[in-house]
Structures are given as C-alpha cells and as structure tokens.
Protein backbone atom coordinates (compact mmCIF):
# COMPACT_ATOMS: atom_id res chain seq x y z
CA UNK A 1 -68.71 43.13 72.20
CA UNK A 2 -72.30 41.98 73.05
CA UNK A 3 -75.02 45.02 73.48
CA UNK A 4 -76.48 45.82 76.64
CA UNK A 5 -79.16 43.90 78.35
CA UNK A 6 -82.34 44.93 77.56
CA UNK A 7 -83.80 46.58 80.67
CA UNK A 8 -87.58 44.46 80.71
CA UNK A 9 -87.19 41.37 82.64
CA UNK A 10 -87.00 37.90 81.04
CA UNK A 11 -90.20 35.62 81.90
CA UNK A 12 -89.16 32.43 82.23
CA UNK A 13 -92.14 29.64 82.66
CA UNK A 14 -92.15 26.93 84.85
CA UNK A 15 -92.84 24.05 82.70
CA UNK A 16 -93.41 20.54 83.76
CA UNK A 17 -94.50 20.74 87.67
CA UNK A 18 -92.95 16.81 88.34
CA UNK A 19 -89.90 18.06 86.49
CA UNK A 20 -86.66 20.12 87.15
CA UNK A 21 -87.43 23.38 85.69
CA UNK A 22 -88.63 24.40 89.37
CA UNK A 23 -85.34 23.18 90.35
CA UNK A 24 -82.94 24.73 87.42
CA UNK A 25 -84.54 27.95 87.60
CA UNK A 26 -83.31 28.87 91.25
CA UNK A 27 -79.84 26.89 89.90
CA UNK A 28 -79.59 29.51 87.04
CA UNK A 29 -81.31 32.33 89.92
CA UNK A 30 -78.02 31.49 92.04
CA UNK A 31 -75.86 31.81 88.69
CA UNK A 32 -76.75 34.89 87.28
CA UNK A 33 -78.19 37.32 89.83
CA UNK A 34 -74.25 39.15 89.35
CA UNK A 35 -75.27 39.59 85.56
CA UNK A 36 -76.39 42.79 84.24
CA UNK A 37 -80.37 40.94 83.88
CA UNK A 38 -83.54 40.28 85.18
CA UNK A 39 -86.09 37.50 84.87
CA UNK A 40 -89.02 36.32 86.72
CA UNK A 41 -90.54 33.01 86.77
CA UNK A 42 -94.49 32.39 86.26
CA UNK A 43 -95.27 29.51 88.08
CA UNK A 44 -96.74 27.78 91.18
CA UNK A 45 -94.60 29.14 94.28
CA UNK A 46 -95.15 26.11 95.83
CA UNK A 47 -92.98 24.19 93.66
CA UNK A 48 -89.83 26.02 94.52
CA UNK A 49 -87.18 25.96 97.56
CA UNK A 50 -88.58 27.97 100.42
CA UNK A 51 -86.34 30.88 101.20
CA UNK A 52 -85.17 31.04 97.45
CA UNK A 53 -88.96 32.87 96.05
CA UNK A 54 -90.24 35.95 96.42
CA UNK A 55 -93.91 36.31 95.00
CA UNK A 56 -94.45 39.02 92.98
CA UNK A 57 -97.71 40.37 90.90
CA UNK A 58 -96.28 42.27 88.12
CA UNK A 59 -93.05 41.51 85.84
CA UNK A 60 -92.22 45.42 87.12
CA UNK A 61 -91.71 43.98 90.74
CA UNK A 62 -89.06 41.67 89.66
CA UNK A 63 -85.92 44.18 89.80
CA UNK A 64 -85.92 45.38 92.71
CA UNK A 65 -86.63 42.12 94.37
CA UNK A 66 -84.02 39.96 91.92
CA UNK A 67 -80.68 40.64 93.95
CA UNK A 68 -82.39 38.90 96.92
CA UNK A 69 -84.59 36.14 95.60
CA UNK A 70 -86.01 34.34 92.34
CA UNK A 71 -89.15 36.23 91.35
CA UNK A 72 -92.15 34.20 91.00
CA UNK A 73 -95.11 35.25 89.84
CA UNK A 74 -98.00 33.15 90.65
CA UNK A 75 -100.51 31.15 88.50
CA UNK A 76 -104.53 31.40 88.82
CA UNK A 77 -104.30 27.70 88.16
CA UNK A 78 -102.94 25.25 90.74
CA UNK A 79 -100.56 22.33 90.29
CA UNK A 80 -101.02 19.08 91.97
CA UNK A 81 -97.10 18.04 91.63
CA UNK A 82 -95.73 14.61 92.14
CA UNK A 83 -91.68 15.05 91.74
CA UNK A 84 -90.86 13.10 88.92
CA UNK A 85 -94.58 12.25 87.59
CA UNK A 86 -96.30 14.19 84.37
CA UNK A 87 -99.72 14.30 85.23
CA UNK A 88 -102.50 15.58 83.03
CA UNK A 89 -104.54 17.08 85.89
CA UNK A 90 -101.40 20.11 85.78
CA UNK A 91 -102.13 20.65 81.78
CA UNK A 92 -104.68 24.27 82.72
CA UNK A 93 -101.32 25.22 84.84
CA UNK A 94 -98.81 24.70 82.78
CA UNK A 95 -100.51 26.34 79.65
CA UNK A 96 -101.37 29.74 81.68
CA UNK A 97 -97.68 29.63 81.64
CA UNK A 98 -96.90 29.47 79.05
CA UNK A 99 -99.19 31.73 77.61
CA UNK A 100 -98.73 34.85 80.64
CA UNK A 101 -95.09 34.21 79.70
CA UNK A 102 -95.93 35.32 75.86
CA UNK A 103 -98.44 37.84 77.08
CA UNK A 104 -96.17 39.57 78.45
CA UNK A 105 -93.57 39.20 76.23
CA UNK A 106 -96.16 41.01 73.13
CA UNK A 107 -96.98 44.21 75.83
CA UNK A 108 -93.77 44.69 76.28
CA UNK A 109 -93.39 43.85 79.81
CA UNK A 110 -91.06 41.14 79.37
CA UNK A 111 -88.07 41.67 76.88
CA UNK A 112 -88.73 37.60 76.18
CA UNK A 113 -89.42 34.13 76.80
CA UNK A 114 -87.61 31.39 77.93
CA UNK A 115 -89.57 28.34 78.47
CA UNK A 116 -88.52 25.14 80.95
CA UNK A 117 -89.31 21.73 79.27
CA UNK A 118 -93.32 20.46 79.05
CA UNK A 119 -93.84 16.77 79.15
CA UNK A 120 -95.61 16.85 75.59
CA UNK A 121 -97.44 13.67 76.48
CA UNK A 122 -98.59 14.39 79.36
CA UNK A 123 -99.75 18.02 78.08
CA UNK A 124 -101.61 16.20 75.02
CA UNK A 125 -103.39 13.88 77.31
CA UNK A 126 -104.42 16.85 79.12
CA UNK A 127 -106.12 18.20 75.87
CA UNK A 128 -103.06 20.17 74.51
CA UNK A 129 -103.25 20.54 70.54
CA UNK A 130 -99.89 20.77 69.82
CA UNK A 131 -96.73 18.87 69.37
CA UNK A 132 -94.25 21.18 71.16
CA UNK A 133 -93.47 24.56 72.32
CA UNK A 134 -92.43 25.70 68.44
CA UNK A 135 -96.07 25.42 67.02
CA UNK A 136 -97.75 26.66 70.02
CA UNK A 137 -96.13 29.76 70.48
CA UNK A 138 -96.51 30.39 66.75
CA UNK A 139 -99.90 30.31 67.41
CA UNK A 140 -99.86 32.66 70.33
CA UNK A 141 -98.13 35.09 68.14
CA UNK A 142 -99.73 34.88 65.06
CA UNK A 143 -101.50 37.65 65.01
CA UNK A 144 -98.47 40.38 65.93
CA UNK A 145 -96.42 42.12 63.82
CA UNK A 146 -92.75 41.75 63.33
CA UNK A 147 -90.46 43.95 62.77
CA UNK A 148 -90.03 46.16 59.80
CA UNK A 149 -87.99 44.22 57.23
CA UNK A 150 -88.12 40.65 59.48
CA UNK A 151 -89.26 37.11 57.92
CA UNK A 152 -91.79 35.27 59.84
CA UNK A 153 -91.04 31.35 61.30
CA UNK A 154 -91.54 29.64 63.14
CA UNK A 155 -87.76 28.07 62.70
CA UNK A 156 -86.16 25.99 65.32
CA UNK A 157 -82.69 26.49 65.91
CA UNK A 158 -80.43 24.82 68.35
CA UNK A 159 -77.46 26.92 69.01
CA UNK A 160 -74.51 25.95 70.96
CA UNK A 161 -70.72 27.65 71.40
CA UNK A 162 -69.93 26.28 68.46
CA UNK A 163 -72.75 25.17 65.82
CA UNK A 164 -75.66 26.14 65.38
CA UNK A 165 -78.05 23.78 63.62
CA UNK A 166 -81.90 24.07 62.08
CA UNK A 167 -83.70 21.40 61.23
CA UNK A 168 -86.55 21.82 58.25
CA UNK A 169 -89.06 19.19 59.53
CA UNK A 170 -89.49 18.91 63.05
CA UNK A 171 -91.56 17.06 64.44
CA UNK A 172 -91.91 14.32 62.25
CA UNK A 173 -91.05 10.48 61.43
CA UNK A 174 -88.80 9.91 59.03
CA UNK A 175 -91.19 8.51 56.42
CA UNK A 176 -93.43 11.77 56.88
CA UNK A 177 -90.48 13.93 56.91
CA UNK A 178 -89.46 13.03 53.71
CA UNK A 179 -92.63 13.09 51.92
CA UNK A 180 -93.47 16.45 53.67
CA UNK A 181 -89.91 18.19 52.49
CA UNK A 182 -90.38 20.56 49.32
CA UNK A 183 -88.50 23.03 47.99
CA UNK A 184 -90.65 26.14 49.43
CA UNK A 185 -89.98 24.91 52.93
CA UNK A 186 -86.11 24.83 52.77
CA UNK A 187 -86.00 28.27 51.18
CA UNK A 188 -88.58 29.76 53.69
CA UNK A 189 -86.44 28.42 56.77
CA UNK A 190 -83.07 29.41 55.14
CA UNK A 191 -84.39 33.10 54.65
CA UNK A 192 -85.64 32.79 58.63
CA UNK A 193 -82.36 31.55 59.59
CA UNK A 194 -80.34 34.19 57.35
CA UNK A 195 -82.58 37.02 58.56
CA UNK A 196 -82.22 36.13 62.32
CA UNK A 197 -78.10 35.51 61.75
CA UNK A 198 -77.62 38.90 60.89
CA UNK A 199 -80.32 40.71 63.66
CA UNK A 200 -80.51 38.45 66.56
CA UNK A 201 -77.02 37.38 66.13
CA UNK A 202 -75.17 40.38 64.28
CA UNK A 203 -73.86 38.23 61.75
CA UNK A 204 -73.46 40.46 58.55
CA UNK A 205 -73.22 38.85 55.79
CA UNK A 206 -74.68 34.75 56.81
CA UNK A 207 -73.17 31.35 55.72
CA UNK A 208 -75.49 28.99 55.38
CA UNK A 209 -74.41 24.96 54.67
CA UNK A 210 -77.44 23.05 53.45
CA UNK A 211 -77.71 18.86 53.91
CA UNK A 212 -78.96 16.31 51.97
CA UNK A 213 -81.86 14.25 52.49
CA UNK A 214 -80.19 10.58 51.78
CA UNK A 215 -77.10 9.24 52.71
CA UNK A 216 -74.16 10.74 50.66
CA UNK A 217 -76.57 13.51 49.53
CA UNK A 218 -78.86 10.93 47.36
CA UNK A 219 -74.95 9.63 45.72
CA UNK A 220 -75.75 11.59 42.33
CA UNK A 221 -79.48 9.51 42.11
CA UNK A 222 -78.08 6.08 43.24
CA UNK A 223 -79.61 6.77 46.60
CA UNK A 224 -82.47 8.93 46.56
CA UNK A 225 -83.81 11.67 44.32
CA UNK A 226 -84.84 14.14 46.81
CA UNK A 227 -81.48 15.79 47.03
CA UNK A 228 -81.23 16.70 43.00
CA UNK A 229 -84.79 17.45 42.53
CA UNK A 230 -86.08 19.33 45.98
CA UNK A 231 -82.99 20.70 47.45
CA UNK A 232 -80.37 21.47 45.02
CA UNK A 233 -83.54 23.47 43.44
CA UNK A 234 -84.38 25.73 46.69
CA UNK A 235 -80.11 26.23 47.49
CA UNK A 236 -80.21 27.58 43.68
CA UNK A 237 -83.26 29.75 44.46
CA UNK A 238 -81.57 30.80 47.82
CA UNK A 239 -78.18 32.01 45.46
CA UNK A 240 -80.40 33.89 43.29
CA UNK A 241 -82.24 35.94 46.19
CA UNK A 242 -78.53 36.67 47.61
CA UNK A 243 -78.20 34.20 50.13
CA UNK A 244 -75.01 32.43 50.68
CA UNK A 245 -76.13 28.59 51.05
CA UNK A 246 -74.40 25.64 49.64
CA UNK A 247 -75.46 22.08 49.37
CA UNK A 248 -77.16 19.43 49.64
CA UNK A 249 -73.79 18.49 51.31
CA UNK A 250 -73.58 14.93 52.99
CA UNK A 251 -74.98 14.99 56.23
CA UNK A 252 -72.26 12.89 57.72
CA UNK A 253 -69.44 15.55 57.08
CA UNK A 254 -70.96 19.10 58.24
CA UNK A 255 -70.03 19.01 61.10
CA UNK A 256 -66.22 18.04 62.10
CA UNK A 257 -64.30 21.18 63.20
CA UNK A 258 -62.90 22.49 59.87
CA UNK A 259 -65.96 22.00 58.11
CA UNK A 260 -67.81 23.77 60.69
CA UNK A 261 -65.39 26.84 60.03
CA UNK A 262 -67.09 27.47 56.50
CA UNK A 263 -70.66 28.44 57.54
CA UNK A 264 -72.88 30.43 60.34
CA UNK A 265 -74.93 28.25 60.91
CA UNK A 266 -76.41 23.97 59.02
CA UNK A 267 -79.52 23.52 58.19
CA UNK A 268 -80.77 20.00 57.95
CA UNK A 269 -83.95 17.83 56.27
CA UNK A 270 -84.30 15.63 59.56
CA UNK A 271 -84.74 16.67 63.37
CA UNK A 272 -82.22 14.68 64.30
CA UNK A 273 -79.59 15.10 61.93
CA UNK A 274 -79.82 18.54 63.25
CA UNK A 275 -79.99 17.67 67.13
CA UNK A 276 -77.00 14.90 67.20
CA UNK A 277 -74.41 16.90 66.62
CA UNK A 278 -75.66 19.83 68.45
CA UNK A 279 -76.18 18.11 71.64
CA UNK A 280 -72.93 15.95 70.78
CA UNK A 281 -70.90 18.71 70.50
CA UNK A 282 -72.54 20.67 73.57
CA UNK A 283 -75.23 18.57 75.26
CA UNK A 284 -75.46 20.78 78.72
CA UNK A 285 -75.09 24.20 77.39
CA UNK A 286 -77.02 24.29 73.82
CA UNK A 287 -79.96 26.02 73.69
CA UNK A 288 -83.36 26.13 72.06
CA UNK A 289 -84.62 29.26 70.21
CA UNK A 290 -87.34 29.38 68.20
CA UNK A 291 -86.79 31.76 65.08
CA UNK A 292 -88.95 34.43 63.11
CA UNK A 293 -91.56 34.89 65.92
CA UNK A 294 -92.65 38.61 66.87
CA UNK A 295 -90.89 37.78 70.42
CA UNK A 296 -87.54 36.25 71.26
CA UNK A 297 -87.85 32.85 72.61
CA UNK A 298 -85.27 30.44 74.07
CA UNK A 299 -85.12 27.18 75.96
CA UNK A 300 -82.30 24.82 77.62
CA UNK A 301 -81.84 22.34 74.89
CA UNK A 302 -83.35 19.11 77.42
CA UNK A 303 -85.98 17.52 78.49
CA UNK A 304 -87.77 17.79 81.86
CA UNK A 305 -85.58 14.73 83.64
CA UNK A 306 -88.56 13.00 85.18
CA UNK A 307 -85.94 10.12 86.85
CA UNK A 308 -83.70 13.11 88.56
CA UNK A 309 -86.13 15.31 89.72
CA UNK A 310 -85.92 16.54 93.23
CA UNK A 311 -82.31 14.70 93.69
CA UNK A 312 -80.55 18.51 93.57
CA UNK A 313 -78.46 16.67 90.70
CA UNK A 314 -79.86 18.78 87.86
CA UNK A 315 -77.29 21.17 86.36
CA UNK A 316 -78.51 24.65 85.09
CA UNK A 317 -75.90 25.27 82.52
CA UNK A 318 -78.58 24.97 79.34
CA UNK A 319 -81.15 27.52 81.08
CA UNK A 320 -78.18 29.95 82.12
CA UNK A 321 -77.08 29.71 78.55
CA UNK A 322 -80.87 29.98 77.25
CA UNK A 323 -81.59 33.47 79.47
CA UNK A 324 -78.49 34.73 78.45
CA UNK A 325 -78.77 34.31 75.14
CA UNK A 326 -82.63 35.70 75.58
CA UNK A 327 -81.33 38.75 77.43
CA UNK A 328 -78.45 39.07 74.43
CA UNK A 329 -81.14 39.30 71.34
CA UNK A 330 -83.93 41.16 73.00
CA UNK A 331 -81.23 43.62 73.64
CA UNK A 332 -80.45 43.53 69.83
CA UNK A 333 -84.08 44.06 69.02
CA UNK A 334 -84.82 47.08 71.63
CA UNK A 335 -81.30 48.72 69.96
C-alpha cells in the first residue's frame, strides 16, 4: 500500500520553451487533478493553452487553485519560443527554472522536482556548464544536508513497472566510459542505489545484479580485463559491506523476464546498456530520477520532441508516471 501524498506541492519546470513539456504538463494537469496531489509549473504562462493556466506567485497558491486549472508560476526571465526550435536566446529562462524549481524544493515549499526535458545543446550554446539535468542539480544541492543515515549521488536511475536500471557512467563515449570506470565508482553508486531501494522505494532488504563491462562479461580475460580486475573487485567489496550484488553478469542476459525476477533493481558500466532495455521494455511510461540528492527529483524518461511539438500528438504518460512517482517518495521522506 503506497503512503500518502505528501501535502507540499510538486514543482514541475517547464523545460525546453520550443518543446512539449508546455504541452505534456496540462496533458498530465488533465490526468491527475482526481489524484490525491498537487504540483505547479514554473514557467512562462505564455507558453501554455489559454483557459488551461492559472498564474500564481507562491507554490502555497497552487491547491486551492489545482482542481480548476494548471498552476503556473511565472518566470522573471522571458522566453522567445519558436514551437519546435531550441534557441539559445531562452537559456536565462529555462535555468531560473530550473533552479526556482530546486529552490523551492530545499525550503520546503515544494515536496520535489520534476523536471520537463532541456535541449542540452541548445542550453550549452547558451552558456550552460553542464551536460544534463543529473550534474546540475547536484550542484544546486551540494551544499544541503541529507538525511540522517542517507548516501549522497548523484545516481541516475531509470525506473519503469518493471526494471529499474542505473547506469555507472553517464554521460560519456564509450572509449571514455571505459577508461573512466573504477572500482570506487561502482561501489559508491551501488550503496546510492541500495540506500534509495529501501527509503524511496521501501524495499527492505535490496537485490542488486551488477553487469559487465565487455561482451560476455570480459569471457574469463579473452575479451577484456575490466570485468575481473575493476568489477568483480567492487561486487566483492559490496558483499563484504552487506550488500546483496552479484556480477559482473553478461549484459545481454539481465534483463529477460525470469532473470529480471532475481534482483531490485541492474546496474550497468554503459548509459546505454542501462537505457535500452528500460525504454524497450517501457518507452512511454519510464521515468527519470536522479538518486542520493537532498531533494527528490524525477523526469519523463524522453526527450523534448522538437519534430511533434505543438501537433497535440504528445502523450503524457512518462510525466504522469514521473509526478507520481515524485509525489510517492517525497511522501516516504516527510513519513
């Protein structure tokens, strides 16, 4: 039985201006304003369907405006929104955002964060430092404290009905990924991954299955030594400290249906020998969440669909999923 919502709204950002997440957010508005939640979008209110927005000026004055229209709370910085263009000039707009959205979040006027997809290009043309929403919001947070006992990310995780997947190195190529892979990193992420199994998810006592690097988990040497002497080292480690992980298993079969039975949730060396399967296995309703940060974070598990936007075409079902899931473990952290 999943705990009760947590009673702060839910900011949810707006995200690329030429994008859908203007459009998904009233979609998901229309969805869930019958749940027992609450969220508010910070954005441009001139991005959104007139007659579906109310403006508001604090997350406070989204409740008792929700039943009747999407919140929006407006940004000091203006957009200058082409549907289905990422321009630079909306970079200032799009990082208020963002960071109002995890302002909030750390006061305690928002329960959490769930952020619509940024055009990363677009954003780094516009002087944005980062690579992506994971590193970004670590830095926002870096300075709070978690909670007693937690373990500090920041992990990816995509999580769908059924798998949930974390890949080590992010965003990387696959030459750098490999050379950047050690043993510290694996054990770090599988003690972020354990620790948010058992509080975010109420998993009590975490499976964790651990792939290889190389095909065939390296094939005993024949095909790469990174499996024997990085990973089967940090799974061993991992054992010791308590954890239940096992591996390096071949990447290739995690993740049919009975081996999927045996663990919580598969870590992985690559990005997207995490992200196949998980968006094979549920591309429209997986969802984002960014691990071992002092605020719950989620995001639908897509990009910002530059080529549909404005068409009414774009489906909601990974942002319903992501502020559900938000609501879900910010309710697990206020218990």
């Amino acid at each position: 039985m999943p705990p009760p919502f947590a009673p702060a709204p839910l900011a949810l950002t707006m995200g690329e201006p030429g994008g859908v997440g203007p459009e998904i957010s009233v979609k998901a508005w229309q969805k869930l304003r019958g749940e027992n939640l609450v969220f508010f979008v910070i954005g441009d209110p001139a991005l959104f369907e007139s007659g579906a927005i109310v403006e508001i000026a604090h997350p406070e004055q989204a409740a008792p405006a929700f039943s009747k229209a999407l919140p929006v709370l407006p940004l000091k910085n203006k957009t200058k929104a082409a549907l289905g263009i990422a321009s630079p000039d909306n970079s200032a707009a799009v990082i208020e955002s963002i960071e109002r959205a995890v302002a909030f979040a750390l006061s305690g006027a928002a329960s959490g964060v769930v952020t619509s997809p940024i055009q990363k290009a677009a954003l780094i043309a516009g002087g944005f430092q980062f690579t992506g929403h994971t590193e970004f919001l670590a830095k926002l947070t870096r300075h709070a404290p978690l909670p007693k006992g937690r373990t500090r990310g920041p992990v990816m995780m995509i999580a769908g009905p059924v798998l949930k997947t974390v890949p080590v190195t992010i965003h990387l190529s696959v030459r750098d990924a490999a050379n950047a892979l050690n043993a510290s990193m694996i054990e770090q992420t599988a003690r972020v991954v354990a620790d948010s199994l058992r509080n975010d998810f109420g998993v009590a006592a975490p499976r964790l299955a651990i792939s290889g690097l190389n095909p065939h988990a390296g094939e005993n040497g024949a095909l790469g030594t990174e499996d024997a002497a990085i990973i089967a080292p940090a799974i061993a480690a991992l054992k010791a400290a308590g954890i239940d992980a096992r591996g390096p298993l071949p990447a290739d079969t995690m993740f049919h249906e009975e081996a999927r039975a045996t663990y919580d949730a598969a870590l992985c060396m690559l990005h997207d020998q995490a992200l196949i399967p998980a968006k094979t296995l549920s591309f429209h309703d997986a969802v984002n969440i960014t691990l071992g940060l002092p605020i719950v974070r989620t995001s639908p598990d897509h990009g910002t669909a530059l080529d549909i936007a404005g068409k009414g075409v774009a489906r909601a079902d990974s942002l319903s999923a992501a502020i559900k899931l938000a609501a879900s473990m910010a309710a697990r952290r206020n218990k």
